[in-house]
Each structure stands twice: as C-alpha cells, then as structure tokens.
N, C-alpha and C. Protein backbone atom coordinates (compact mmCIF):
# COMPACT_ATOMS: atom_id res chain seq x y z
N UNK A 1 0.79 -1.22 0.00
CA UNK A 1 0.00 0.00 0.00
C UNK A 1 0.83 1.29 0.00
N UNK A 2 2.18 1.34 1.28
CA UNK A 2 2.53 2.51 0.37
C UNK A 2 3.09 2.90 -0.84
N UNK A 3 3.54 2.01 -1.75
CA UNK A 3 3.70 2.30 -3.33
C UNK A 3 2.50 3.19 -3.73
N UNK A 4 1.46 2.46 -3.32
CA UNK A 4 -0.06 3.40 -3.79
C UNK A 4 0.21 4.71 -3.15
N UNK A 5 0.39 4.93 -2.26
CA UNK A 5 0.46 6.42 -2.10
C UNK A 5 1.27 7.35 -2.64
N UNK A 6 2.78 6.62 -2.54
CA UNK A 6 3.46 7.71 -3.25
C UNK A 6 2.91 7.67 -4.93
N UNK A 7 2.60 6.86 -5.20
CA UNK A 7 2.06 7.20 -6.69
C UNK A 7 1.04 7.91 -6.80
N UNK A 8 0.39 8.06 -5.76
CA UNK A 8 -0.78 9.11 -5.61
C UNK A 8 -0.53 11.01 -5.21
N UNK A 9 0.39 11.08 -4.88
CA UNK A 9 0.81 12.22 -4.50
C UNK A 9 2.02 12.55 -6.13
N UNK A 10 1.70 12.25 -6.90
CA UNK A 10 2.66 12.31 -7.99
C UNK A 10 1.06 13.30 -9.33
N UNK A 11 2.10 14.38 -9.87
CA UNK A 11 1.19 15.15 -10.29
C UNK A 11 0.99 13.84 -11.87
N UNK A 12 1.90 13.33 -11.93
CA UNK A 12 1.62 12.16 -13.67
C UNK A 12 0.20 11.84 -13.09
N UNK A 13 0.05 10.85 -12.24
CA UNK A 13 -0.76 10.08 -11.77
C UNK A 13 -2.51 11.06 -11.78
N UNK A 14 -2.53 12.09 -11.13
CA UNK A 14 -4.04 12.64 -11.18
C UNK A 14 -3.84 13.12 -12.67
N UNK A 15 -3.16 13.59 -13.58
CA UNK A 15 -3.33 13.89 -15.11
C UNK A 15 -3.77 12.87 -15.58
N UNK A 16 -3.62 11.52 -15.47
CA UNK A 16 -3.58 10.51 -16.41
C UNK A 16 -5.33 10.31 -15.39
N UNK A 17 -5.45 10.13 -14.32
CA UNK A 17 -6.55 9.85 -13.57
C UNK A 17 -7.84 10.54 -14.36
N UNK A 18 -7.35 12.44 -14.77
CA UNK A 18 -8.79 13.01 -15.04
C UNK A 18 -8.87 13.12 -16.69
N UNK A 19 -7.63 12.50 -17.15
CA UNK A 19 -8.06 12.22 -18.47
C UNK A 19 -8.79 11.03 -18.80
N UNK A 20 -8.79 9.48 -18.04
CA UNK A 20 -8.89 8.59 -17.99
C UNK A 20 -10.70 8.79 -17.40
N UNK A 21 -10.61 9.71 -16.57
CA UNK A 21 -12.54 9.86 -15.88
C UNK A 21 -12.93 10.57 -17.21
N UNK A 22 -12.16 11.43 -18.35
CA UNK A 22 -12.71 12.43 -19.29
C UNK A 22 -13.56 12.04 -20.31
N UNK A 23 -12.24 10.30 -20.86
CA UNK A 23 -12.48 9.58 -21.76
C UNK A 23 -14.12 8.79 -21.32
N UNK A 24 -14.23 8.37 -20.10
CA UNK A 24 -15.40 7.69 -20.20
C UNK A 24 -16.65 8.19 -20.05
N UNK A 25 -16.54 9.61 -19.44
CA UNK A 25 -17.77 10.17 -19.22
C UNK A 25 -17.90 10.82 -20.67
N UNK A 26 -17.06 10.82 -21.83
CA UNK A 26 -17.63 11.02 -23.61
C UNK A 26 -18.17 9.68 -23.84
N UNK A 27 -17.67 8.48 -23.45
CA UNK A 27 -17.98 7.31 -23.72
C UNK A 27 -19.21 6.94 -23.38
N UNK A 28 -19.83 7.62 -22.61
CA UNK A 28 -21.06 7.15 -21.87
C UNK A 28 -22.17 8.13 -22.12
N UNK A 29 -21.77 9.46 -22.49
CA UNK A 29 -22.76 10.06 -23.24
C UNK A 29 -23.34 9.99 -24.46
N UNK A 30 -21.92 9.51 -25.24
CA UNK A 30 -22.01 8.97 -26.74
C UNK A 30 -22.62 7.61 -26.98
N UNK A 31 -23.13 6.70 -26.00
CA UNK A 31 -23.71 5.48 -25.69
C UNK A 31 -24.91 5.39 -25.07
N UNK A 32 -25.28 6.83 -24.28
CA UNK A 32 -26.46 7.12 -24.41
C UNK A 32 -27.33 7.92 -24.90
N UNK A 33 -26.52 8.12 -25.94
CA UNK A 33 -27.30 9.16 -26.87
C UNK A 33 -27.42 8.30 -27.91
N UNK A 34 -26.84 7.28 -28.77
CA UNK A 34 -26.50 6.06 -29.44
C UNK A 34 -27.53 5.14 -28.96
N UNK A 35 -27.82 5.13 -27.44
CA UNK A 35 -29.48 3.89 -27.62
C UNK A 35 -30.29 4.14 -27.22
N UNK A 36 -30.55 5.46 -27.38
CA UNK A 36 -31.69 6.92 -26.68
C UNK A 36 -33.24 5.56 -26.59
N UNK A 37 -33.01 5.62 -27.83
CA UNK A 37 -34.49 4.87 -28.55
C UNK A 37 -34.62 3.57 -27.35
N UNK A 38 -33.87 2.36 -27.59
CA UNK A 38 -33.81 1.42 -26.26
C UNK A 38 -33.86 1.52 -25.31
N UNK A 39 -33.77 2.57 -24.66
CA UNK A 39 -33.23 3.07 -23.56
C UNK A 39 -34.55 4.02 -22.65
N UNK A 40 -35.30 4.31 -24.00
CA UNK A 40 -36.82 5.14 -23.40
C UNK A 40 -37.60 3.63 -23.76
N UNK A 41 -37.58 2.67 -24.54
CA UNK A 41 -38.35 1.56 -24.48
C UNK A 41 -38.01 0.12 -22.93
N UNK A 42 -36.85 0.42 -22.20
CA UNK A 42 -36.88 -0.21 -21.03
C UNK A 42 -37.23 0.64 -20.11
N UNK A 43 -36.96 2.13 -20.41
CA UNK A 43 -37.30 2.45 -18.85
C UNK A 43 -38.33 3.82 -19.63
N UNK A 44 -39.56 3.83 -19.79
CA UNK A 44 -40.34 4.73 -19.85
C UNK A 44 -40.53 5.95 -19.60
N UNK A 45 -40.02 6.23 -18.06
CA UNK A 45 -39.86 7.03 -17.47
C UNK A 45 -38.90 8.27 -17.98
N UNK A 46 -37.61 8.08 -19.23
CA UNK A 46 -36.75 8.42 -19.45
C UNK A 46 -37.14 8.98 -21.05
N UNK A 47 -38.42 8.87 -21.63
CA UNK A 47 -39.20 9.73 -22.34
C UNK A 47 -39.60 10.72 -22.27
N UNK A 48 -39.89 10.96 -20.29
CA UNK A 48 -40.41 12.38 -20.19
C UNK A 48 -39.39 13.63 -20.38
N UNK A 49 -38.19 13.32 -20.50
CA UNK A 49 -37.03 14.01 -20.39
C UNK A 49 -36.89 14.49 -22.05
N UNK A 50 -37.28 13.64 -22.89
CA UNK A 50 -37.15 14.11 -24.04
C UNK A 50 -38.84 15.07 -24.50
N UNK A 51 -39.65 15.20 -23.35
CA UNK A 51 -40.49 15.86 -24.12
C UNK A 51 -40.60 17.73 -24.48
N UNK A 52 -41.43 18.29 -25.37
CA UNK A 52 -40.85 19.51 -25.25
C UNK A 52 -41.79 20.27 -24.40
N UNK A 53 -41.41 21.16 -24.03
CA UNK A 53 -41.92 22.05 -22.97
C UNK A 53 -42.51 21.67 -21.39
C-alpha cells in the first residue's frame, strides 16, 4: 500500500486519472445518446425528459 500512495501524490498520476474519468464520461454520453431509442423503451420514465416544454 505505500507504493499506492506515493504514486498518488505524484502530479503524472491525477493527469492521467482526469483524463482517464474524461475519456469515459464522452464514452457514456455517446452510448447514451446512441441507444436513446432502447433506452426510453426499457425504462419509460426516461421519455419524459425528451419531451418539449
């Protein structure tokens, strides 16, 4: 465990960390925008969000 820390107090380590959280939270918007349609047919509820006004 302390290897983990000093690698944690290392500025490489949080760069690579909030590029690595950057990549997936595009990944996961682009995947739910990609099965919008499936995605209001399991959960219903998630139609009202697309309605207008």
């Amino acid at each position: 465990m302390p290897a983990l820390r000093e690698l944690m107090l290392t500025d490489g380590f949080w760069r690579r960390a909030w590029v690595a959280s950057g990549v997936v939270a595009v990944l996961v918007v682009l995947s739910v925008s990609f099965w919008w349609q499936d995605i209001v047919q399991v959960w219903p509820a998630a139609a009202r969000l697309h309605q207008p006004g």
